[in-house]
Protein backbone atom coordinates (compact mmCIF):
# COMPACT_ATOMS: atom_id res chain seq x y z
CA UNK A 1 106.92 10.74 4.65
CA UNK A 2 105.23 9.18 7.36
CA UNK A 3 106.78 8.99 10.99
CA UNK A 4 105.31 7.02 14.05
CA UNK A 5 107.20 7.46 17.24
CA UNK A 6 106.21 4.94 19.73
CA UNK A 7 107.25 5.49 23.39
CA UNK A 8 106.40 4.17 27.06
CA UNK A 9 108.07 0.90 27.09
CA UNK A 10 110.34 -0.14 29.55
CA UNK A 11 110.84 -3.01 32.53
CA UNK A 12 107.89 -3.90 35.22
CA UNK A 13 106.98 -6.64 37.42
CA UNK A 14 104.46 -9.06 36.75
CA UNK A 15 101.08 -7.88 37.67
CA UNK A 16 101.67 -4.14 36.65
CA UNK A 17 100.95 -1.70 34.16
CA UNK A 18 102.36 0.72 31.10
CA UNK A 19 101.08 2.55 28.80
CA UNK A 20 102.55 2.98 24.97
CA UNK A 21 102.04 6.04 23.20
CA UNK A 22 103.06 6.10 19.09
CA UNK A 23 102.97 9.74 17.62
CA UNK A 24 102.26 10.26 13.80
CA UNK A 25 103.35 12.43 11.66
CA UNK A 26 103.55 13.19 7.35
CA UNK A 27 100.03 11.98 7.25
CA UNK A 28 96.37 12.73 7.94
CA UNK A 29 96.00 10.66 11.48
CA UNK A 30 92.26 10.37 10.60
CA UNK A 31 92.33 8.36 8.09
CA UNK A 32 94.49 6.10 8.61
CA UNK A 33 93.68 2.99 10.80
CA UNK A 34 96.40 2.17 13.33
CA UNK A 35 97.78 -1.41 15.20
CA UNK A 36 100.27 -2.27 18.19
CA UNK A 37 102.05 -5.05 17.12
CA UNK A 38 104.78 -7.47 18.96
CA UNK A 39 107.44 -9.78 18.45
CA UNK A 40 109.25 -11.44 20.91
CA UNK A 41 113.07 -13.20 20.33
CA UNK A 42 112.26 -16.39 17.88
CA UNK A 43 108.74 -15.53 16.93
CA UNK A 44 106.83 -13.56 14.12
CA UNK A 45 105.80 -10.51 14.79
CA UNK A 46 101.72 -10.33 15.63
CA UNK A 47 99.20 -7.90 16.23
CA UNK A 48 98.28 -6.81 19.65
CA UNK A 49 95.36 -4.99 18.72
CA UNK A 50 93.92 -2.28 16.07
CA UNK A 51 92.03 0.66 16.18
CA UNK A 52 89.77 2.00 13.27
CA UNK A 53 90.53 5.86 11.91
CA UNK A 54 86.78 6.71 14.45
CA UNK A 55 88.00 4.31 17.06
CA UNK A 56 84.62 2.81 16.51
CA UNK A 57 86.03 -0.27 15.28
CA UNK A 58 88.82 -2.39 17.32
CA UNK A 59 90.56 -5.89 17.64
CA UNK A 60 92.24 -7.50 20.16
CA UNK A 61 94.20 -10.68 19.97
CA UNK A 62 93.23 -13.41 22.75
CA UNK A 63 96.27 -12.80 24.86
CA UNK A 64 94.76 -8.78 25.20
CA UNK A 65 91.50 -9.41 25.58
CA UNK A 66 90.72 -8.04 29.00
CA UNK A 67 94.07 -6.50 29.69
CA UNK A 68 94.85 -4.37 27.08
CA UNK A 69 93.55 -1.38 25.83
CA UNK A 70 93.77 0.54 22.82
CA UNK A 71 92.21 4.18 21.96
CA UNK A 72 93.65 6.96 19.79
CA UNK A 73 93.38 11.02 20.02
CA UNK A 74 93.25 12.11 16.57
CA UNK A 75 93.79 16.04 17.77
CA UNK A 76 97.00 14.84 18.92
CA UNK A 77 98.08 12.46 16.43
CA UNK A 78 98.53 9.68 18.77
CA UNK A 79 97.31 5.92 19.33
CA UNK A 80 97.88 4.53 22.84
CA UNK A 81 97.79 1.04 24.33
CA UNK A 82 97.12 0.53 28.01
CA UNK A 83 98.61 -2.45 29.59
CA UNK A 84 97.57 -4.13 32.50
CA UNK A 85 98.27 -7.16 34.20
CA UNK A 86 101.50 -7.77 32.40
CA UNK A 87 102.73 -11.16 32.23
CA UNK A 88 106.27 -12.35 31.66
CA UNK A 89 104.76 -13.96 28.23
CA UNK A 90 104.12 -9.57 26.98
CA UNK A 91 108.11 -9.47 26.79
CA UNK A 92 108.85 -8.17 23.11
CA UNK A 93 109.29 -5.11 21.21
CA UNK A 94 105.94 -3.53 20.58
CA UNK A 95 105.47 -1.43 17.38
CA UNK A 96 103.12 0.94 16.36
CA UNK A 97 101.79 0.98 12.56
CA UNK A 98 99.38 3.04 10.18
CA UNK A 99 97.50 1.61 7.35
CA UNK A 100 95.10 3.39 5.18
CA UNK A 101 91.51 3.43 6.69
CA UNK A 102 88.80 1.07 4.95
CA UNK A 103 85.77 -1.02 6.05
CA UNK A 104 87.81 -3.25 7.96
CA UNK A 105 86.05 -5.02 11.19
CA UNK A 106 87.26 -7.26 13.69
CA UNK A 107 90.05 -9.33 12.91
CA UNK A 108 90.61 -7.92 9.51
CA UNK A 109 91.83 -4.89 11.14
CA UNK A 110 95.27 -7.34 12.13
CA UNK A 111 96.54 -8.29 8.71
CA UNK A 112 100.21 -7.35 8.93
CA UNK A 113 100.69 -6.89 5.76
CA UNK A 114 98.09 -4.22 5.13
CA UNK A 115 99.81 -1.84 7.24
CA UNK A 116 102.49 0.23 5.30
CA UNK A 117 104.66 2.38 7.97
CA UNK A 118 106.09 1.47 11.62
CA UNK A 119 107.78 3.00 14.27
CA UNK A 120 111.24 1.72 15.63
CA UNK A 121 109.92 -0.24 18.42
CA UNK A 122 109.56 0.05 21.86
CA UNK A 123 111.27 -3.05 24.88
CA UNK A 124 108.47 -3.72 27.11
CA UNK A 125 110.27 -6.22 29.63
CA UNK A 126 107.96 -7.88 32.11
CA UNK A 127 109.58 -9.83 35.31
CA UNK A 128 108.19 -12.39 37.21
C-alpha cells in the first residue's frame, strides 16, 4: 500500500517562503512520477506542478512559474516544493500524489486523474 506524507505547511505573510516535503512509502519512489496539487475552499483541486521519476521532466502551472519549485530525492523517498513569494491567492490545502512513471512531458505530467495515491493534505495559509 502506498503512503505519501506531505508536511511543511502552515501560515506566512505575503511575500515569504515554505517549503513542502511529501514522503513515500509501499512503492518504488523511482518510478513513479510525482505532483503537488491544490485546492482552495469552492474550487477544484489543480496541479501545482509535477516532477518526472529522473526529475528531468517538470510542469508548472502559470500561477508557479517563477515562484515555485519542485525537485525530488529519490534516496530519500521524498518530492519537495519550494515556495516563494507567496501570495494570499496560494491559500489551499496542497497535496502530494504518485502516478506511475511514463513518457509524459510538459503539461501531460498534470492530468489529475492519472495519479492514483495522495497524501492527507497539508494548510498553507498566506496573509496579506
Amino acid at each position: 500500500q502506498v503512503q505519501l506524507v506531505e508536511s511543511g505547511g502552515g501560515l506566512v505573510q505575503a511575500g515569504g517562503s515554505l517549503r513542502l516535503s511529501c514522503v513515500v512509502s509501499g512503492s518504488t519512489f523511482s518510478n513513479i512520477d510525482m505532483g503537488w496539487f491544490r485546492q482552495a475552499p469552492g474550487k477544484e483541486r489543480a496541479c501545482v506542478a509535477a516532477i518526472s521519476w529522473s526529475g528531468v521532466r517538470t510542469y508548472y502551472a502559470d500561477p508557479a512559474k517563477g515562484r515555485f519549485t519542485i525537485s525530488r530525492d529519490n534516496a530519500k523517498n521524498t518530492v519537495y516544493l519550494q515556495m516563494n513569494s507567496l501570495k494570499p491567492e496560494d491559500t489551499a490545502v496542497y497535496y502530494c500524489a504518485a502516478r506511475p512513471t511514463d513518457a509524459s512531458t510538459g503539461q501531460a505530467l498534470a492530468v489529475i486523474d492519472l495519479y492514483r495515491d495522495w497524501g492527507q493534505g497539508t494548510q498553507v495559509t498566506v496573509s496579506s
